[in-house]
C-alpha atoms as a PDB file:
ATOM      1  CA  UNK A   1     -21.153   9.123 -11.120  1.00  0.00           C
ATOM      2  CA  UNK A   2     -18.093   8.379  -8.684  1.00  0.00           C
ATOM      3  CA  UNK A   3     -14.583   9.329  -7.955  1.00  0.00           C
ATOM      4  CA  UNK A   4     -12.525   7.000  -6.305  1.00  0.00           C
ATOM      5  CA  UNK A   5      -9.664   7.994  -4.462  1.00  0.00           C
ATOM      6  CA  UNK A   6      -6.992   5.794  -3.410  1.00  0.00           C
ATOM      7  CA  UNK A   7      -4.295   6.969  -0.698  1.00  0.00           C
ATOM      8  CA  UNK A   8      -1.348   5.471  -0.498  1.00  0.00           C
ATOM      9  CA  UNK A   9       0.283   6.911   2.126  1.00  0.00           C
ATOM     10  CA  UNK A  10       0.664   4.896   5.568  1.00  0.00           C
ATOM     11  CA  UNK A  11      -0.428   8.187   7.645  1.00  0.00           C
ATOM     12  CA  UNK A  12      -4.438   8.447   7.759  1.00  0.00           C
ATOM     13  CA  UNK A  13      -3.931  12.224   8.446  1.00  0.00           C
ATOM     14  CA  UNK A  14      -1.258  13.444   6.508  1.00  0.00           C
ATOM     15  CA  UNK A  15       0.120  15.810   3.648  1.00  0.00           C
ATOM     16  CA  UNK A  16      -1.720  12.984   1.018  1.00  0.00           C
ATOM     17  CA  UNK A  17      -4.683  12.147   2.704  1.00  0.00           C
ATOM     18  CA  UNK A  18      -5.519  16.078   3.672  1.00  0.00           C
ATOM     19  CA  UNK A  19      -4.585  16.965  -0.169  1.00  0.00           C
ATOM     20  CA  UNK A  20      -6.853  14.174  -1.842  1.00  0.00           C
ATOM     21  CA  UNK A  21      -9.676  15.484   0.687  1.00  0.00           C
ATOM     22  CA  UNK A  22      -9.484  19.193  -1.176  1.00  0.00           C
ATOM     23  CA  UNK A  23      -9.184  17.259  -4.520  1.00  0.00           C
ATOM     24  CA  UNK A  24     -12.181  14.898  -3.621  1.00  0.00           C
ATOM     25  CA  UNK A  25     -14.052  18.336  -2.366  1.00  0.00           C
ATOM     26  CA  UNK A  26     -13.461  20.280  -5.976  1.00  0.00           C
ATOM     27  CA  UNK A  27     -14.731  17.200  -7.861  1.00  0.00           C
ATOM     28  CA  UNK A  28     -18.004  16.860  -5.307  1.00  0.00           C
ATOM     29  CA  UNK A  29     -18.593  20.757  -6.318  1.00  0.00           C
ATOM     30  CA  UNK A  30     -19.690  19.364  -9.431  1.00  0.00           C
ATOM     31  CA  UNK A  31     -22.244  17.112  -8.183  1.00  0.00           C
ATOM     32  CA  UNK A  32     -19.935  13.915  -8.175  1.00  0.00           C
ATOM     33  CA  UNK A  33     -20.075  11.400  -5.236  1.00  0.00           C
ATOM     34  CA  UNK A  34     -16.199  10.926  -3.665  1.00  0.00           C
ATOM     35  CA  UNK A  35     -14.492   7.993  -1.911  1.00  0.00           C
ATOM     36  CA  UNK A  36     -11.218   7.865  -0.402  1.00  0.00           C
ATOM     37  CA  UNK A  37      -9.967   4.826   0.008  1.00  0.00           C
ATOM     38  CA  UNK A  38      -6.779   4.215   2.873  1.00  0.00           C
ATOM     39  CA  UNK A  39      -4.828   1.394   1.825  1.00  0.00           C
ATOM     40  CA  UNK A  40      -2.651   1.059   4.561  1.00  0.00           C
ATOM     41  CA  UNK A  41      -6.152   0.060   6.400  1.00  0.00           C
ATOM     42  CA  UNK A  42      -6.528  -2.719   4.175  1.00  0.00           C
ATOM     43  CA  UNK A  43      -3.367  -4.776   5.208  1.00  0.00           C
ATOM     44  CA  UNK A  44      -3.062  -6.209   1.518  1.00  0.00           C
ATOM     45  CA  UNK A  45      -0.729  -9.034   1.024  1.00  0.00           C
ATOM     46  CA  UNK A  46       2.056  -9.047  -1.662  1.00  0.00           C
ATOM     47  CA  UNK A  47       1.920 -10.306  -5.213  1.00  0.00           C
ATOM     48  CA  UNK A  48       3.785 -13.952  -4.604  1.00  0.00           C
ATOM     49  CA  UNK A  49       3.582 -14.092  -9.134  1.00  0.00           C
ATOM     50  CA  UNK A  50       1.650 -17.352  -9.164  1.00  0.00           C
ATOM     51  CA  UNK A  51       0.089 -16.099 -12.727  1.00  0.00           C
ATOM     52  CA  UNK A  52      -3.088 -17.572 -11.136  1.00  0.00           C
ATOM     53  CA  UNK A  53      -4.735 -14.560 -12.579  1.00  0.00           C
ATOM     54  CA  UNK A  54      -3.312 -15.182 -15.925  1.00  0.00           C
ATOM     55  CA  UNK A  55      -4.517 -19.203 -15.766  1.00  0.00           C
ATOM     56  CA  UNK A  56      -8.418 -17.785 -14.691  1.00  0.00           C
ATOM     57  CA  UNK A  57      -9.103 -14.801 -16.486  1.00  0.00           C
ATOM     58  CA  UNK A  58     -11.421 -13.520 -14.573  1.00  0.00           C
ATOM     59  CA  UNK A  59      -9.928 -10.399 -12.838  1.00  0.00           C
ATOM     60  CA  UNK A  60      -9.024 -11.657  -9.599  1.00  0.00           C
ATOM     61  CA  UNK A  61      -6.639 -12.631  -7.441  1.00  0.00           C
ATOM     62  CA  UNK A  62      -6.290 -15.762  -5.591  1.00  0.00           C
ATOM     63  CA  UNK A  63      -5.925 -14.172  -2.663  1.00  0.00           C
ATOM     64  CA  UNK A  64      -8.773 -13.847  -1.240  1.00  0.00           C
ATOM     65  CA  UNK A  65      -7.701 -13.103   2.721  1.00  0.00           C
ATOM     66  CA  UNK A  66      -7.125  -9.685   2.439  1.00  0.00           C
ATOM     67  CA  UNK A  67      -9.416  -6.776   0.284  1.00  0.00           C
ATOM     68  CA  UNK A  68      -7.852  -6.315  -2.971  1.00  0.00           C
ATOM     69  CA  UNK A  69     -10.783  -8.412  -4.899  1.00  0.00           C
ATOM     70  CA  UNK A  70     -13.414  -5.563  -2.844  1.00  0.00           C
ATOM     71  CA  UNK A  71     -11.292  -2.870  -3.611  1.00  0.00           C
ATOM     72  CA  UNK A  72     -11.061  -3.861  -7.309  1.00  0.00           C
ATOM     73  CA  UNK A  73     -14.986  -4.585  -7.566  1.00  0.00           C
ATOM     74  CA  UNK A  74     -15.501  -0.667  -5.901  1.00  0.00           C
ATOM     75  CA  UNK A  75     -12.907   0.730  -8.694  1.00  0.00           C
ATOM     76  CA  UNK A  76     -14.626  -1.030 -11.380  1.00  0.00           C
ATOM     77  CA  UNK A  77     -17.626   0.713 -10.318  1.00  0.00           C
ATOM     78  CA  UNK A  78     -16.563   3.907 -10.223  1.00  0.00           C
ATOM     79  CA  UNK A  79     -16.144   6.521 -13.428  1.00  0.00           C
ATOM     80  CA  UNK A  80     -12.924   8.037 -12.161  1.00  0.00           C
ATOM     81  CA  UNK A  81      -9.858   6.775 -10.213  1.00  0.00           C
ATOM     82  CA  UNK A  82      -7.490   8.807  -8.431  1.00  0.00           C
ATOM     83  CA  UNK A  83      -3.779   7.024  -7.418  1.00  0.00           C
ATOM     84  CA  UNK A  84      -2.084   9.517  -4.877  1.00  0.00           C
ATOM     85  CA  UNK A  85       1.183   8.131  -3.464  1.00  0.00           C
ATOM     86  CA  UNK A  86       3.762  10.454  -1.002  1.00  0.00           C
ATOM     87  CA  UNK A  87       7.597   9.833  -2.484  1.00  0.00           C
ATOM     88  CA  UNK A  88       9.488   7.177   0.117  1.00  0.00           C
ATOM     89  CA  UNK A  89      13.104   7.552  -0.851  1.00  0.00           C
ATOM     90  CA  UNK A  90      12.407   8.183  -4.398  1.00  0.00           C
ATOM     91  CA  UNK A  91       9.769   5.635  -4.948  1.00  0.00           C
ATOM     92  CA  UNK A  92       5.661   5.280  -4.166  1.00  0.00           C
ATOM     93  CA  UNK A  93       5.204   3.920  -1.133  1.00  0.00           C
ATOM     94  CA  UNK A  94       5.018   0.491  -0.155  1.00  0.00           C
ATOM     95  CA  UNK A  95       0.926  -0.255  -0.086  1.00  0.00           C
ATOM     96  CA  UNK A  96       0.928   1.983  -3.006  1.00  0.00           C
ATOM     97  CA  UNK A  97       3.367  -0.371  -4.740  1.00  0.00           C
ATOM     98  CA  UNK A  98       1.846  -3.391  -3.039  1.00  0.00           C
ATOM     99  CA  UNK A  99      -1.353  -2.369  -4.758  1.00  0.00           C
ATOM    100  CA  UNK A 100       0.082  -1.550  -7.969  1.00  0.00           C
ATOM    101  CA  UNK A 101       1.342  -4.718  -8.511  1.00  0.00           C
ATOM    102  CA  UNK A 102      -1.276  -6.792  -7.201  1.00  0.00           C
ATOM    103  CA  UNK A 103      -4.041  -5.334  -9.184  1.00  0.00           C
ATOM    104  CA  UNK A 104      -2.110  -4.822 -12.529  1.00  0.00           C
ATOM    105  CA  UNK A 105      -1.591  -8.177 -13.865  1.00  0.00           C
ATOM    106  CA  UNK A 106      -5.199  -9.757 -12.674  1.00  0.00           C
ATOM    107  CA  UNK A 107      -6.959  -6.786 -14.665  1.00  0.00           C
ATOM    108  CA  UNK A 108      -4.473  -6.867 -17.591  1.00  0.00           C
ATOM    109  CA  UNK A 109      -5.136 -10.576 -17.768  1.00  0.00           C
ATOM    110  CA  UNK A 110      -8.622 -10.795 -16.984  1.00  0.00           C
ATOM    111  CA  UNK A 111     -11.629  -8.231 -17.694  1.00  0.00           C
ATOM    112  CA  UNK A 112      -9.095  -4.828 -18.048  1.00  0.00           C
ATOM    113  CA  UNK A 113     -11.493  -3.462 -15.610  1.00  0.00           C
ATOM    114  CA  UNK A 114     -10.233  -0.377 -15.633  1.00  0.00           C
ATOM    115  CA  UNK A 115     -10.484   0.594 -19.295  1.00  0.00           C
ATOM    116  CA  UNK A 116     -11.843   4.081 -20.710  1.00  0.00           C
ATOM    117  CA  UNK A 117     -12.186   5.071 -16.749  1.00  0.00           C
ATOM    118  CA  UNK A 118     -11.103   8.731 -16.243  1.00  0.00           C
ATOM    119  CA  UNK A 119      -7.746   8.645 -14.142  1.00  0.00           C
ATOM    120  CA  UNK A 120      -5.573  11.143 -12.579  1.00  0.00           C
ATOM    121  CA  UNK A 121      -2.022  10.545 -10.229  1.00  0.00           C
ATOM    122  CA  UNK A 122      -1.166  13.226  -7.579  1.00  0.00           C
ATOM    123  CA  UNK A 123       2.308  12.950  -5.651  1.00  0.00           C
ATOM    124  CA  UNK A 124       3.857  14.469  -2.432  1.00  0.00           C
ATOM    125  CA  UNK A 125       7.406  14.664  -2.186  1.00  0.00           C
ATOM    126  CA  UNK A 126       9.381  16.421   0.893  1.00  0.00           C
ATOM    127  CA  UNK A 127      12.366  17.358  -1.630  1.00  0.00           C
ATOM    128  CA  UNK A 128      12.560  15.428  -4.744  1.00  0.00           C
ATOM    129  CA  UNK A 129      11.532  12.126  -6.336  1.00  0.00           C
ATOM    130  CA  UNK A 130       7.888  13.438  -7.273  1.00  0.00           C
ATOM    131  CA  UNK A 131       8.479  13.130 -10.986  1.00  0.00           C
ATOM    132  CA  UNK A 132       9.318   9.199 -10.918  1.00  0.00           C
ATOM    133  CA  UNK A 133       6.954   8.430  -8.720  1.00  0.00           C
ATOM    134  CA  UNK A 134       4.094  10.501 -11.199  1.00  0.00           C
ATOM    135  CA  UNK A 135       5.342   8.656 -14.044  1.00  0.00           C
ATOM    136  CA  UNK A 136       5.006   5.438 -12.565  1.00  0.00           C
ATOM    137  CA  UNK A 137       1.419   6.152 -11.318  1.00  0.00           C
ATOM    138  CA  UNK A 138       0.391   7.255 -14.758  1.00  0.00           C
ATOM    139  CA  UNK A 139       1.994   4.468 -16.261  1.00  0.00           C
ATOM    140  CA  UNK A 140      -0.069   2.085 -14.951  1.00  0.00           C
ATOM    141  CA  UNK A 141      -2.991   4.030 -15.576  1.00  0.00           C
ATOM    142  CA  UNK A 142      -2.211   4.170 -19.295  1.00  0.00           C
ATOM    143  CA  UNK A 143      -0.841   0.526 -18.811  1.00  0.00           C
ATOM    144  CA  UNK A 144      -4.661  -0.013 -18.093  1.00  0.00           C
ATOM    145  CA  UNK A 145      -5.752   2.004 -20.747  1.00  0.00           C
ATOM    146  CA  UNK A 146      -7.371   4.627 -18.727  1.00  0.00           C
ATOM    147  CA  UNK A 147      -8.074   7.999 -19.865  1.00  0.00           C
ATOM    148  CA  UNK A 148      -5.824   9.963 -18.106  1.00  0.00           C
ATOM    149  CA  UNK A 149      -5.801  13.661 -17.125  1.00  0.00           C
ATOM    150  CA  UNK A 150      -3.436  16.410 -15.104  1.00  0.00           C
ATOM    151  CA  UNK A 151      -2.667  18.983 -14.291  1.00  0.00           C
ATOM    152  CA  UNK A 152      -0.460  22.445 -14.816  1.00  0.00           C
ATOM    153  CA  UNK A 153       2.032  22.192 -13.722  1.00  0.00           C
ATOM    154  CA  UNK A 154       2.382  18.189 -12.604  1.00  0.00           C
ATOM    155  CA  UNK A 155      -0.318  17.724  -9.794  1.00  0.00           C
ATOM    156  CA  UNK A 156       3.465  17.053  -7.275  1.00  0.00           C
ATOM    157  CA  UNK A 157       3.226  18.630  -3.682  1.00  0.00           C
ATOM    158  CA  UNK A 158       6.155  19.365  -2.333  1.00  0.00           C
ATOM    159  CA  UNK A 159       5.678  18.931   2.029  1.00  0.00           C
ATOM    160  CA  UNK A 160       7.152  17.061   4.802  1.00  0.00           C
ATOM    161  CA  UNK A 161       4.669  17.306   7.684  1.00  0.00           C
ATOM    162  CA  UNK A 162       0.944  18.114   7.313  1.00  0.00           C
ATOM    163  CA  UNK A 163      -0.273  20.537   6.480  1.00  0.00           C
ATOM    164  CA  UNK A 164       2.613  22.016   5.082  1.00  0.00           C
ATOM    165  CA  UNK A 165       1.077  21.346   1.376  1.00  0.00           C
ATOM    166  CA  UNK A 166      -1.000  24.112   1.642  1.00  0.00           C
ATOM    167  CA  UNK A 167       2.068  26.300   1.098  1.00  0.00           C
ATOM    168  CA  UNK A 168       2.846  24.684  -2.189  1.00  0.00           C
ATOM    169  CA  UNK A 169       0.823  27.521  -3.936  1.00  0.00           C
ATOM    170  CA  UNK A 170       1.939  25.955  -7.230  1.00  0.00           C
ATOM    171  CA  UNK A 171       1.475  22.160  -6.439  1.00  0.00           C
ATOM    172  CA  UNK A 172      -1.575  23.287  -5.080  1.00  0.00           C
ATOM    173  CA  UNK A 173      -3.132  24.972  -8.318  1.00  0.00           C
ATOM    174  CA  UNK A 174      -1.690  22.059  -9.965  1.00  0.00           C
ATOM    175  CA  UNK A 175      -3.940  19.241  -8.106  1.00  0.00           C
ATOM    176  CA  UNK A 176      -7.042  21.589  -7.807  1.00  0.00           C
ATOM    177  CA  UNK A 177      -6.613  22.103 -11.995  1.00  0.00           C
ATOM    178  CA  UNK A 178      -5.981  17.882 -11.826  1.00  0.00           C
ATOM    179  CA  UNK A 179      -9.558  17.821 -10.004  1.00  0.00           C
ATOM    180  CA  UNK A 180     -11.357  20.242 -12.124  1.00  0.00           C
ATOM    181  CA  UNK A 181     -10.080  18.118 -15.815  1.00  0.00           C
ATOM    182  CA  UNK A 182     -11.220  15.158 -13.716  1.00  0.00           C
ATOM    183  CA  UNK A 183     -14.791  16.425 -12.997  1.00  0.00           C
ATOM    184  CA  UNK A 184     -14.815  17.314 -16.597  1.00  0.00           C
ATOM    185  CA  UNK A 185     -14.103  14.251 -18.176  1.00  0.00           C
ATOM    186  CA  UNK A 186     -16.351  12.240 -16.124  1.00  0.00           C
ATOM    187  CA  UNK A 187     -18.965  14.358 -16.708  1.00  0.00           C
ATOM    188  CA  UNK A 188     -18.245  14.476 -20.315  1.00  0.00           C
ATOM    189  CA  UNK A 189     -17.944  10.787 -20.542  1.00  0.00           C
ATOM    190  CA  UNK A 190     -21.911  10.565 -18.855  1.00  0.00           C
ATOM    191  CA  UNK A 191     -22.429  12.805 -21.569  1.00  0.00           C
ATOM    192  CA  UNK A 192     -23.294  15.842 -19.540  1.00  0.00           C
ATOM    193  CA  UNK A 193     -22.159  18.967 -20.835  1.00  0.00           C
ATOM    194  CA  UNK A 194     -19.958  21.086 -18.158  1.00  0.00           C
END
């Protein structure tokens, strides 16, 4: 069993990347292997909407310079997929986006890849924006039809410069209760009882 992490943020250390590590450590608790994935590292190219996707079918893009095709093979893979994005100006950032759009239409059209896999969305905002940028996270999990879980309150941490999330108590409780319902569905999905 394997969680898959992706980090959207731009900033290898940061208030996302440091806050999906706890996440990824409170699912490994329960015997489940973890991998965070930076996309910023991965220098992916934007969506130019050939539809070549649409024409093949087969779940891929055309592009095959950068890593989205690898990245897409790794989440297919894995039993649970975690989007975490910080909030630029009220939006996901831009190789969160990049990604978003990129992978969408290739597994809608093709192989839906990601169906029935456990998903989860975590956010950090410096002031405010956290809620659209959850929605549209979960959005295209459920777009995907993933089985999507959160937490209480919204797994949104509210920080500007790391490691200032650690003083969201709340957001905090809310991304470590986000890791535990993900544990528990993947397990429950193997069909282990937890």
């Amino acid at each position: 069993m394997k969680v898959i992490a992706l980090n959207g943020s731009p900033r290898l250390i940061g208030n996302t990347g440091n806050a999906l590590n706890d996440v990824l450590d409170e699912i490994e608790k329960e015997g489940i292997e973890v991998e965070q994935i930076q996309l910023y590292a991965h220098h992916l190219e934007r969506c130019n909407d050939c539809r070549s996707c649409m024409i093949r079918g087969d779940g891929r893009c055309i592009i095959e310079e950068d890593d989205l095709n690898d990245i897409l093979d790794k989440l297919r893979q894995a039993d649970g997929i975690i989007l975490a994005s910080p909030c630029y100006y009220g939006s996901c950032s831009s190789q969160m986006q990049t990604f978003l759009e990129r992978a969408g239409l290739p597994l809608e059209t093709g192989d839906m890849g990601l169906k029935r896999k456990v998903g989860a969305a975590m956010v950090v905002n410096a002031h405010d924006g956290g809620s659209l940028v959850h929605a549209q996270l979960v959005g295209w999990m459920l777009r995907n039809e993933m089985v999507v879980v959160g937490g209480n309150p919204a797994p949104i941490l509210n920080a500007l410069n790391s490691p200032q999330y650690l003083e969201d108590k709340q957001g905090m409780r809310a991304v470590t209760r986000m890791a535990r319902e993900m544990a528990w569905a993947v397990l429950r999905l193997n069909g282990l009882d937890c």
